[in-house]
Protein backbone atom coordinates (compact mmCIF):
# COMPACT_ATOMS: atom_id res chain seq x y z
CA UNK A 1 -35.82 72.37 -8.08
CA UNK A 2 -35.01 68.80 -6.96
CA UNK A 3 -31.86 68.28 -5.55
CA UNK A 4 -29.24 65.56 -5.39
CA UNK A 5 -25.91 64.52 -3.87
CA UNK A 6 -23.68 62.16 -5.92
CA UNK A 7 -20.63 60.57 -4.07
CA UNK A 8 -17.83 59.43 -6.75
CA UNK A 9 -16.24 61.32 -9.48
CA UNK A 10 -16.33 58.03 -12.18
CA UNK A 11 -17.74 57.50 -15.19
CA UNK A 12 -20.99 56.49 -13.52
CA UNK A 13 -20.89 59.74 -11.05
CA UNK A 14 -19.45 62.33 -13.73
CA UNK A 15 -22.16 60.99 -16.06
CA UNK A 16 -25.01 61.26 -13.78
CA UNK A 17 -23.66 64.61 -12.71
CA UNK A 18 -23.60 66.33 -15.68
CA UNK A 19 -26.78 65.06 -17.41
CA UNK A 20 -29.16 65.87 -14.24
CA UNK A 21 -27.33 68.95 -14.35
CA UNK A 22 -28.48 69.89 -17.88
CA UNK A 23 -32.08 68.96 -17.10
CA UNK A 24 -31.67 72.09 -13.85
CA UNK A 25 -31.93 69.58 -11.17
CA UNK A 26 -29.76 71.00 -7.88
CA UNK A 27 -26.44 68.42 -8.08
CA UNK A 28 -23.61 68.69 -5.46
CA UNK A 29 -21.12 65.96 -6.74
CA UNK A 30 -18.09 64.89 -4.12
CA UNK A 31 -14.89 63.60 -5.38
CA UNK A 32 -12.18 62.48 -3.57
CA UNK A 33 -9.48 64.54 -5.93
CA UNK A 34 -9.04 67.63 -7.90
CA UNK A 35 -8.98 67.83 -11.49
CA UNK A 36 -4.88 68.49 -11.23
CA UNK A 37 -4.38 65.32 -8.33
CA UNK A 38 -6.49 62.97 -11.11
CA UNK A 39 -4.25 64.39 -13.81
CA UNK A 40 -0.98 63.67 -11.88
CA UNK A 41 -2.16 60.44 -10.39
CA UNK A 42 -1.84 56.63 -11.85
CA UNK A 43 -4.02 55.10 -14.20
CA UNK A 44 -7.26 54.09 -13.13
CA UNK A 45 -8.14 51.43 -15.50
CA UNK A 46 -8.68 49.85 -19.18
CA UNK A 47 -11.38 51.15 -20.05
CA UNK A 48 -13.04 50.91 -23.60
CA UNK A 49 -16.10 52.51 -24.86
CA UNK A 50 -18.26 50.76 -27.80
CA UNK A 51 -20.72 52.88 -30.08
CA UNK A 52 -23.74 51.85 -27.68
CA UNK A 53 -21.96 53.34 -25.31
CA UNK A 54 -20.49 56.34 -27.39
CA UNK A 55 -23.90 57.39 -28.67
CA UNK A 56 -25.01 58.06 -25.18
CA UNK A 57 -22.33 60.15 -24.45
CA UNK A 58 -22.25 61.90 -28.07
CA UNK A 59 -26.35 62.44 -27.11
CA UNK A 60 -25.43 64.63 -23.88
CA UNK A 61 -22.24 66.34 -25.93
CA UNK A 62 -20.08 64.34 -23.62
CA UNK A 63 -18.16 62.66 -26.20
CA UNK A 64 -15.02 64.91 -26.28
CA UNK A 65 -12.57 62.84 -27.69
CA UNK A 66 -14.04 61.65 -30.87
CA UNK A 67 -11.24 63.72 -33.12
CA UNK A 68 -8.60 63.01 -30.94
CA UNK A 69 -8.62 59.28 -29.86
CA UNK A 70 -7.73 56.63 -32.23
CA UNK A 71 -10.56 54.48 -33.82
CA UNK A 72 -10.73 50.52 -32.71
CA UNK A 73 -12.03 49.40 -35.76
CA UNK A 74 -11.67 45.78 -35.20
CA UNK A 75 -10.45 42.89 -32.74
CA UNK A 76 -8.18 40.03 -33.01
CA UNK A 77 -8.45 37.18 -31.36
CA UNK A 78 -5.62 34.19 -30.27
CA UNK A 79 -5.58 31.24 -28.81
CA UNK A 80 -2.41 29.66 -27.97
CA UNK A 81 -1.91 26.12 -28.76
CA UNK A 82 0.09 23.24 -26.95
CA UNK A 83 3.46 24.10 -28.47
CA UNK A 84 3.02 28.03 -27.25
CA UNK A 85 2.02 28.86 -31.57
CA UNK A 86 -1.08 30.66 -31.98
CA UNK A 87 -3.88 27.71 -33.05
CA UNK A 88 -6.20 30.32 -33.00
CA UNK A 89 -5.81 33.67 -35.19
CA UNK A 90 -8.27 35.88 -36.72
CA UNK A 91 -9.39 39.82 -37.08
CA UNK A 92 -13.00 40.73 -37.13
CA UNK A 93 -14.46 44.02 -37.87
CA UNK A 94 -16.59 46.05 -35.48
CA UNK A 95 -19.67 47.23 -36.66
CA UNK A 96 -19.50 51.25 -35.34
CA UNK A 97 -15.93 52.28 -33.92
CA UNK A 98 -14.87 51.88 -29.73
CA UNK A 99 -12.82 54.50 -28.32
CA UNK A 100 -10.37 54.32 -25.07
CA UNK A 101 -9.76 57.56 -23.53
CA UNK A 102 -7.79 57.53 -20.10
CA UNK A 103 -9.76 58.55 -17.16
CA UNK A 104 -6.96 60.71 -15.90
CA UNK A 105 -7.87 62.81 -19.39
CA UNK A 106 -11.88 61.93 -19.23
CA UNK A 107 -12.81 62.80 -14.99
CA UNK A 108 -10.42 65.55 -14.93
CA UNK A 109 -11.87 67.29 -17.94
CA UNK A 110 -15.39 66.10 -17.13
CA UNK A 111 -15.43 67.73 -13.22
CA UNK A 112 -14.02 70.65 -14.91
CA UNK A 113 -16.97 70.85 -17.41
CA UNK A 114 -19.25 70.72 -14.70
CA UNK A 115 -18.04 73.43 -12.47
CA UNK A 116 -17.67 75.38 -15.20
CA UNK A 117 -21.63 75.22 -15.63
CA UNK A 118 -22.50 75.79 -12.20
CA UNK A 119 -22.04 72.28 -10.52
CA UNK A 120 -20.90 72.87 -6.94
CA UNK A 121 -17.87 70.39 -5.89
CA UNK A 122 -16.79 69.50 -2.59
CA UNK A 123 -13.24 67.51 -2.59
CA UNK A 124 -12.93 65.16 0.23
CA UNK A 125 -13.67 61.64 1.11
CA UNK A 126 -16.64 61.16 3.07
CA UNK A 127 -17.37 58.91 5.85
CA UNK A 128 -20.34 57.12 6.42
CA UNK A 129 -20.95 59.41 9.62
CA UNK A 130 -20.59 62.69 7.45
CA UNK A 131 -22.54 61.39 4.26
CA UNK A 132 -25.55 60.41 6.75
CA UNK A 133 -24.76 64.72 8.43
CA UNK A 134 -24.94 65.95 4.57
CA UNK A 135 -27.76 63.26 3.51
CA UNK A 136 -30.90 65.63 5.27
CA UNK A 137 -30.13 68.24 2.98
CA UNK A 138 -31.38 66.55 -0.42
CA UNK A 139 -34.02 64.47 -1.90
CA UNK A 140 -31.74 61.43 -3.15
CA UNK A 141 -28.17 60.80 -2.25
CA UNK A 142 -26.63 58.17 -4.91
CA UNK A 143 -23.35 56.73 -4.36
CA UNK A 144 -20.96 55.60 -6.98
CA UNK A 145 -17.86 54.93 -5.21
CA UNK A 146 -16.98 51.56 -5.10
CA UNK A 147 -14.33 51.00 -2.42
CA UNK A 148 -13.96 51.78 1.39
CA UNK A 149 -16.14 52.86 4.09
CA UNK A 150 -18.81 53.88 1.46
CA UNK A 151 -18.97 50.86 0.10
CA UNK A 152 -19.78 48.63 3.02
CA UNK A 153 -23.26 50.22 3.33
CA UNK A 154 -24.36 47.83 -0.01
CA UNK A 155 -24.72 43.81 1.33
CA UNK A 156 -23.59 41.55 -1.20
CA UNK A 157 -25.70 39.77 -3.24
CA UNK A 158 -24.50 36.39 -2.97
CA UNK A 159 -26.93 34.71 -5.23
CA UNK A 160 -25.59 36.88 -7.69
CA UNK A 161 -21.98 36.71 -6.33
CA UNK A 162 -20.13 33.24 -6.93
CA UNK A 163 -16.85 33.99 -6.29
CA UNK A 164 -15.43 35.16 -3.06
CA UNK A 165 -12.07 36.21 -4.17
CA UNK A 166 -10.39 37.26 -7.18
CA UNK A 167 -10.05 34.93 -10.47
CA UNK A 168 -7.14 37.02 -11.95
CA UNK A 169 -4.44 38.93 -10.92
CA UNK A 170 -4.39 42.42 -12.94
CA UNK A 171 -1.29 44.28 -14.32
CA UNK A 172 -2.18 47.10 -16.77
CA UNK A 173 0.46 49.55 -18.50
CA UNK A 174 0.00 52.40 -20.61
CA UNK A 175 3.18 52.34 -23.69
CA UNK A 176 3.98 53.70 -26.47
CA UNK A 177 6.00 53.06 -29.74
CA UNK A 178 4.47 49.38 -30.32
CA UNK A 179 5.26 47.51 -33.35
CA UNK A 180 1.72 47.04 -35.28
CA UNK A 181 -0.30 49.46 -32.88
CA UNK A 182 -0.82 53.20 -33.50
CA UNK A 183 2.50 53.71 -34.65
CA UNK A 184 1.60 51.85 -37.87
CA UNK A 185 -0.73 51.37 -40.67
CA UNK A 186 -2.38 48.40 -39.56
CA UNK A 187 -5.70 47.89 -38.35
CA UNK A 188 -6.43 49.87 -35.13
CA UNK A 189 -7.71 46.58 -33.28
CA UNK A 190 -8.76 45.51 -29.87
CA UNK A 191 -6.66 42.31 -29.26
CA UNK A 192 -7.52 39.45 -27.39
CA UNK A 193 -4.67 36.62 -26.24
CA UNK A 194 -6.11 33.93 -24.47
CA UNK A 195 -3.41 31.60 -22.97
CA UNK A 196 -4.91 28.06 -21.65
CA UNK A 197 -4.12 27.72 -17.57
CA UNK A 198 -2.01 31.08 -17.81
CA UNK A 199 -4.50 33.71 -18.43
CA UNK A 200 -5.05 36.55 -20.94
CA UNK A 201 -2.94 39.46 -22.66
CA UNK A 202 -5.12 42.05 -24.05
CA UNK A 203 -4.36 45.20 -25.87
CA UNK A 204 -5.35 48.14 -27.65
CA UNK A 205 -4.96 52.21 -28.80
CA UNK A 206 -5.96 54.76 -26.75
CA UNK A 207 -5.64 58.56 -25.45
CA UNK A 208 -3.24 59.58 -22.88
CA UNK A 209 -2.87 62.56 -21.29
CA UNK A 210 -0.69 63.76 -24.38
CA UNK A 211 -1.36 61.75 -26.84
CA UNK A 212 -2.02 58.15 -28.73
CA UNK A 213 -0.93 55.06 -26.88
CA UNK A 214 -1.42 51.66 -26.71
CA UNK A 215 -2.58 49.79 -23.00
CA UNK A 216 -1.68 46.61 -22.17
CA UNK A 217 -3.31 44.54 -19.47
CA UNK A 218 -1.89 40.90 -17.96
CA UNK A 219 -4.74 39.30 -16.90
CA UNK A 220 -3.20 36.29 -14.74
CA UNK A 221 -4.58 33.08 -13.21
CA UNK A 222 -3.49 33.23 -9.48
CA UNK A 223 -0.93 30.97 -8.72
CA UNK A 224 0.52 31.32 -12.25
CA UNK A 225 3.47 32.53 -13.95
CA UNK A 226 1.29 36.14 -14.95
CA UNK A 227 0.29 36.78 -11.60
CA UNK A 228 4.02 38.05 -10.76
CA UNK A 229 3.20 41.59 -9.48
CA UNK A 230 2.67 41.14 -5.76
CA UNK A 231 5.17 43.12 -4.61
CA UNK A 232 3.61 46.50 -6.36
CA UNK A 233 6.52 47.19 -8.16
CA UNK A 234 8.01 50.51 -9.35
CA UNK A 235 6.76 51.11 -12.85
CA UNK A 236 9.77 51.09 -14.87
CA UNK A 237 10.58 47.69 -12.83
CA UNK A 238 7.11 46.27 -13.55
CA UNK A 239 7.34 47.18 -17.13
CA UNK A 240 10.62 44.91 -17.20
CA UNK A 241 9.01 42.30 -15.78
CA UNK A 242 6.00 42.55 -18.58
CA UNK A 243 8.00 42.45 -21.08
CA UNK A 244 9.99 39.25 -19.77
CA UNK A 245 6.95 37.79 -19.13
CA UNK A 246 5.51 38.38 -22.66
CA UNK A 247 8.80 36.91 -24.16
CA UNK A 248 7.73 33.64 -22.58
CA UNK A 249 4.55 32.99 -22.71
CA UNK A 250 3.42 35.33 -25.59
CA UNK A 251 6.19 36.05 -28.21
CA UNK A 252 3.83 37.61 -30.79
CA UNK A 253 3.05 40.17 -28.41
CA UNK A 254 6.38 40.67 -26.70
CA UNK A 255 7.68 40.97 -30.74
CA UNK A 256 5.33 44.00 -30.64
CA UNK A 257 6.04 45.08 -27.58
CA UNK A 258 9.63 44.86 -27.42
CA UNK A 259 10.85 48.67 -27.89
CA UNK A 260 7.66 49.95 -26.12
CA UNK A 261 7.92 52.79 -23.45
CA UNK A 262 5.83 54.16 -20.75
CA UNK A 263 3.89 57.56 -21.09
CA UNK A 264 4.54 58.52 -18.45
CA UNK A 265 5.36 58.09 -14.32
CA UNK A 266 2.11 57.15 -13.39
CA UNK A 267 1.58 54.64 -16.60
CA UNK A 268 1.01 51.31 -14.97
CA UNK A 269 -1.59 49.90 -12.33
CA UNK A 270 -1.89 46.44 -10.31
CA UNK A 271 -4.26 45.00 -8.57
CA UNK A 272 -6.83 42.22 -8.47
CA UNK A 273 -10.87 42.50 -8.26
CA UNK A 274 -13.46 40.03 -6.80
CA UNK A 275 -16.63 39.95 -9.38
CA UNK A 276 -19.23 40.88 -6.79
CA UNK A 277 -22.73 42.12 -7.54
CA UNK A 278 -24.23 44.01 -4.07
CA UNK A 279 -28.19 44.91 -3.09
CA UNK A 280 -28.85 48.67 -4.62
CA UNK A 281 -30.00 50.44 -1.72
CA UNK A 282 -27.93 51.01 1.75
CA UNK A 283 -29.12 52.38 5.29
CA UNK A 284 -27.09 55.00 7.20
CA UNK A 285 -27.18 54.93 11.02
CA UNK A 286 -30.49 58.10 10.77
CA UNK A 287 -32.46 55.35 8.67
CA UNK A 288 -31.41 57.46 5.90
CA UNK A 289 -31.57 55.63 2.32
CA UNK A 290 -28.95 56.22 -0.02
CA UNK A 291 -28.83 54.27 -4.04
CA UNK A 292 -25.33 52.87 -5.23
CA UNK A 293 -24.49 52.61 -8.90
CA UNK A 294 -22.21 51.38 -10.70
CA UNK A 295 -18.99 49.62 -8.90
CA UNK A 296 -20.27 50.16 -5.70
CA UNK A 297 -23.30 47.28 -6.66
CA UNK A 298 -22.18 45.64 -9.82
CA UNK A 299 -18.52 45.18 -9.58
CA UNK A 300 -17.01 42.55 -12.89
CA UNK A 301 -13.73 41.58 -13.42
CA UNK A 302 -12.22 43.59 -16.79
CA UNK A 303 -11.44 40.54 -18.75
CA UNK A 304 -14.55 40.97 -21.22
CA UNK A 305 -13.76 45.36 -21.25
CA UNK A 306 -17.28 46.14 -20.36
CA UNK A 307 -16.46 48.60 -17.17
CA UNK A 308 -16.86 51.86 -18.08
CA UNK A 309 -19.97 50.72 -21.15
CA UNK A 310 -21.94 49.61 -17.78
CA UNK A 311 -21.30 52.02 -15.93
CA UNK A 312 -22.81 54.55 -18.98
CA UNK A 313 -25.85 52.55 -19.40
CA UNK A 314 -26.27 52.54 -15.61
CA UNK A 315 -25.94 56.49 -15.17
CA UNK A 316 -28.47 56.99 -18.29
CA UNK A 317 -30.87 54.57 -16.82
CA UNK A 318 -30.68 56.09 -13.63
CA UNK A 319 -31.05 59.56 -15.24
CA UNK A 320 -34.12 58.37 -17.36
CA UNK A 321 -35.50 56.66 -13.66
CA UNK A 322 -35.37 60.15 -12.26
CA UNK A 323 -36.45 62.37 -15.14
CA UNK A 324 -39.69 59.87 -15.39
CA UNK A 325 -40.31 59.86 -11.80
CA UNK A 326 -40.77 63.63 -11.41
CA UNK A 327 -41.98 64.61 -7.96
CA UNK A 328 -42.67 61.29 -6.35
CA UNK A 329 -40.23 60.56 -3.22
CA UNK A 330 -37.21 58.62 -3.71
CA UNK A 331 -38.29 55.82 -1.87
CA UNK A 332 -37.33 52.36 -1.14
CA UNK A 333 -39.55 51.05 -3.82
CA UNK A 334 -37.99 53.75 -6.57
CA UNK A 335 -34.52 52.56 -5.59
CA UNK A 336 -34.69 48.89 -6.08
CA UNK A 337 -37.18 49.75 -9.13
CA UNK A 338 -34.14 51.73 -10.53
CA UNK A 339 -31.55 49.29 -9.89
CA UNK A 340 -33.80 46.59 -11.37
CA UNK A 341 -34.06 48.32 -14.74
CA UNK A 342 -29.77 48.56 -14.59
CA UNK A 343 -30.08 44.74 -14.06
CA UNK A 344 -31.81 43.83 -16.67
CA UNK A 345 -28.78 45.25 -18.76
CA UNK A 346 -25.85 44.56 -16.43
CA UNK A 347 -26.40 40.59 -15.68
CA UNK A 348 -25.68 39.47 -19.25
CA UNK A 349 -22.28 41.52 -18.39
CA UNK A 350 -22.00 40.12 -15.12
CA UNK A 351 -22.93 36.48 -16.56
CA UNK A 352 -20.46 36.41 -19.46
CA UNK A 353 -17.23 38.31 -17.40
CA UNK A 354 -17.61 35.40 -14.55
CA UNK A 355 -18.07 33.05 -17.47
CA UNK A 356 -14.65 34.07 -19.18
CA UNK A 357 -13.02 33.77 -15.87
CA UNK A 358 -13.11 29.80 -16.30
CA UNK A 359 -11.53 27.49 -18.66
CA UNK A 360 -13.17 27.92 -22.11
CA UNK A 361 -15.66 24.91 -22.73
CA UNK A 362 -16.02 23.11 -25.72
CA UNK A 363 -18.47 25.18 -27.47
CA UNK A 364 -16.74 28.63 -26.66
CA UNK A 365 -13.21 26.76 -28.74
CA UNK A 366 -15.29 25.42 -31.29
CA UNK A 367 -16.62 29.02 -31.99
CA UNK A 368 -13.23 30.53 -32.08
CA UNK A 369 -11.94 28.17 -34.25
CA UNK A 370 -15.01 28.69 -36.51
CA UNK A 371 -14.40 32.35 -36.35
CA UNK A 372 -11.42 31.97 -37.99
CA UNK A 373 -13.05 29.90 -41.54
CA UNK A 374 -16.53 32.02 -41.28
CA UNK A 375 -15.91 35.61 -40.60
CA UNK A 376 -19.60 36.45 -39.71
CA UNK A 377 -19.46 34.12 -36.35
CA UNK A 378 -16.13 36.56 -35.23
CA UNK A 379 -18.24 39.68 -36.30
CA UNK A 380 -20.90 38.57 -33.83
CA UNK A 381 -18.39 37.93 -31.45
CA UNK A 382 -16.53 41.40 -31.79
CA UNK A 383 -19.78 42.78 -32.02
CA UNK A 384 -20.99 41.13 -28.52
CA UNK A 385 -18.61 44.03 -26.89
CA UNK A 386 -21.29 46.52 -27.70
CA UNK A 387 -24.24 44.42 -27.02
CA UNK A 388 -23.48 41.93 -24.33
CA UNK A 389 -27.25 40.72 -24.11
CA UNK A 390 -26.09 39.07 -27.63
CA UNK A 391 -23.37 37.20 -25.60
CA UNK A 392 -25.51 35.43 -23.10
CA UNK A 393 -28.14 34.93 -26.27
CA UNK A 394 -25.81 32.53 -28.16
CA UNK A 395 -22.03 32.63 -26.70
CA UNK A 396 -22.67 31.20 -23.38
CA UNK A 397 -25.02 28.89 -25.09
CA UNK A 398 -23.61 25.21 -26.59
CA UNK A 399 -27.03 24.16 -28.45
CA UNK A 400 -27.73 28.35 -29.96
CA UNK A 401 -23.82 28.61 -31.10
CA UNK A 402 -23.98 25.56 -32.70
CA UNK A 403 -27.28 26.44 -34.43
CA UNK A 404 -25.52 29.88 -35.87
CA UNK A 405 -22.18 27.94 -36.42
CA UNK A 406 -23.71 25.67 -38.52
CA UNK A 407 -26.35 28.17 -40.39
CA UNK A 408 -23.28 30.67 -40.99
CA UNK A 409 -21.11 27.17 -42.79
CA UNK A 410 -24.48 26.69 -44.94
């Protein structure tokens, strides 16, 4: 039996985890927390899961949430004008149903699930120093935790990297009792507020920790009125400051918005990330080799939701990498072989997230505003979530989505 050592407790890690685990390979996963600490901690993230994604999980019976969270069924998409109106306003359908569960609900349950089938656990934070100690005593070590120590074994790719610092300032918060959201009949959708020179306010349903809820995430230009959460406020005190900012620059939202309440104590999150894509394969002082997935090598900004979909298709491409590579050594070669494969997904991901981090060119308004007169251009669009190669196929190209803009109007 083949064994492996997974560093990070993520989608990416948990994934990995319990699918090698079902095929009887040896896996010792290390997380930093218990099941209880990520239960009483903050939110991690936005995350949003589209049927590509779901169907993997519902393939490994990971999908546990399928009668409990609400259905996104659709997303709607504005773009404020001059005067601060909505130019821009449509609702598309999505072709199979996305899901948000919070990873507070989803890691806690999912380490749980695989102790309870064997899986051996150990709860710390490693350093480089004792991952290289515990490294001797498996055949691959892959690490999918993206920040600290760990992380500085993977060199950035700068070739692949073109920022250096982040494009938005993040504030997320996790509400409930929304006008228009799950509290109402209307259509469970995704939605999309882009806000020229200000940013973006995106929202939609999800599960909590007990029950529906709807997330909200600022996504602000630094320097500008939406990057206002420096000072890590309390939550209650950055939910005030939401809402007044909302009331300014987005009144349809803050209208929906306006009598909204936090889940809970740990409902909001701030932060910023720089879009950085790092080499697969790092070198521990013993020579050692170790693999990184997911945020540790391919790190995007959330703007385009596509976090915790790439980090699914990365664990079930590196799953299928190791299933097909049997008893050969888990080489150098392997490694970046592996990581290649996750590339040829995760660059049209990486390509159109750095891509919605600038101003919108001319094309990308002329297809919004198209969108809103032919439905099937926004049901591409909404559909692009799921399939992102689609996005770098047309979206991010002038001459293709004028060619479909203009077949769709005949």
């Amino acid at each position: 039996m083949r064994s492996v050592l997974i560093v990070g407790a993520g989608q990416s890690g948990l994934q990995l985890a319990l699918t090698l685990q079902a095929q009887d390979y040896d896996v010792t996963l290390v997380s930093a927390r218990t099941p209880e600490e990520i239960r009483g901690g903050r939110v991690m993230s936005t995350q949003t899961m589209y049927y590509r994604a779901l169907e993997i999980e519902r393939r490994h019976g990971l999908e546990l949430w399928d009668d409990t969270a609400p259905r996104l069924t659709g997303l709607r998409m504005s773009v404020a004008g001059p005067d601060g109106e909505r130019a821009v306003d449509w609702l598309a359908p999505l072709k199979g149903y996305a899901l948000s569960v919070d990873q507070r609900v989803k890691f806690a349950a999912w380490l749980e699930l695989f102790a309870e089938r064997g899986g051996k656990i150990d709860h710390r934070a490693l350093t480089v120093s004792e991952l290289d100690e515990m490294a001797g005593d498996f055949d691959l070590v892959v690490v999918a935790a993206g920040g600290g120590e760990l992380g500085a074994l993977f060199e950035r790719d700068p070739q692949r990297s073109p920022y250096a610092e982040p494009q938005r300032a993040l504030a997320v918060a996790y509400v409930r009792g929304t006008r228009g959201g799950t509290d109402s009949d209307e259509p469970s959708a995704a939605r999309f507020n882009a806000l020229a020179g200000i940013g973006e306010v995106i929202s939609f349903p999800a599960q909590t920790l007990d029950g529906q809820c709807e997330i909200l995430l600022l996504e602000g230009v630094p320097g500008g009125p939406l990057d206002a959460f420096d000072d890590r406020p309390a939550p209650q005190q950055q939910w005030e400051r939401t809402l007044g900012l909302l009331r300014e620059h987005c009144p349809w939202e803050f209208d929906r918005f306006a009598e909204a309440e936090l889940t809970d104590e740990g409902a909001t999150l701030t932060g910023a990330v720089t879009p950085t894509v790092k080499k697969p394969i790092g070198q521990m002082p013993s020579g050692r080799l170790v693999l990184g997935m997911g945020d540790s090598v391919v790190l995007n900004d959330p703007i385009t939701g596509q976090g915790s979909n790439a980090a699914c298709q990365g664990a079930q491409i590196y799953l299928e990498s190791v299933l097909e590579h049997a008893d050969g050594p888990f080489d150098w070669d392997w490694m970046q072989r592996t990581f290649d494969r996750y590339w040829d997904f995760a660059q049209h991901i990486t390509r159109w997230a750095n891509a919605a981090l600038q101003p919108p060119p001319p094309h990308v308004l002329e297809i919004f505003g198209a969108a809103g007169k032919l439905p099937a251009v926004g049901e591409r669009f909404a559909d692009g979530f799921a399939n992102p190669d689609d996005m770098t196929s047309w979206f991010l190209d002038p001459d293709a989505a004028g060619a479909f803009i203009a077949e769709c109007a005949a």
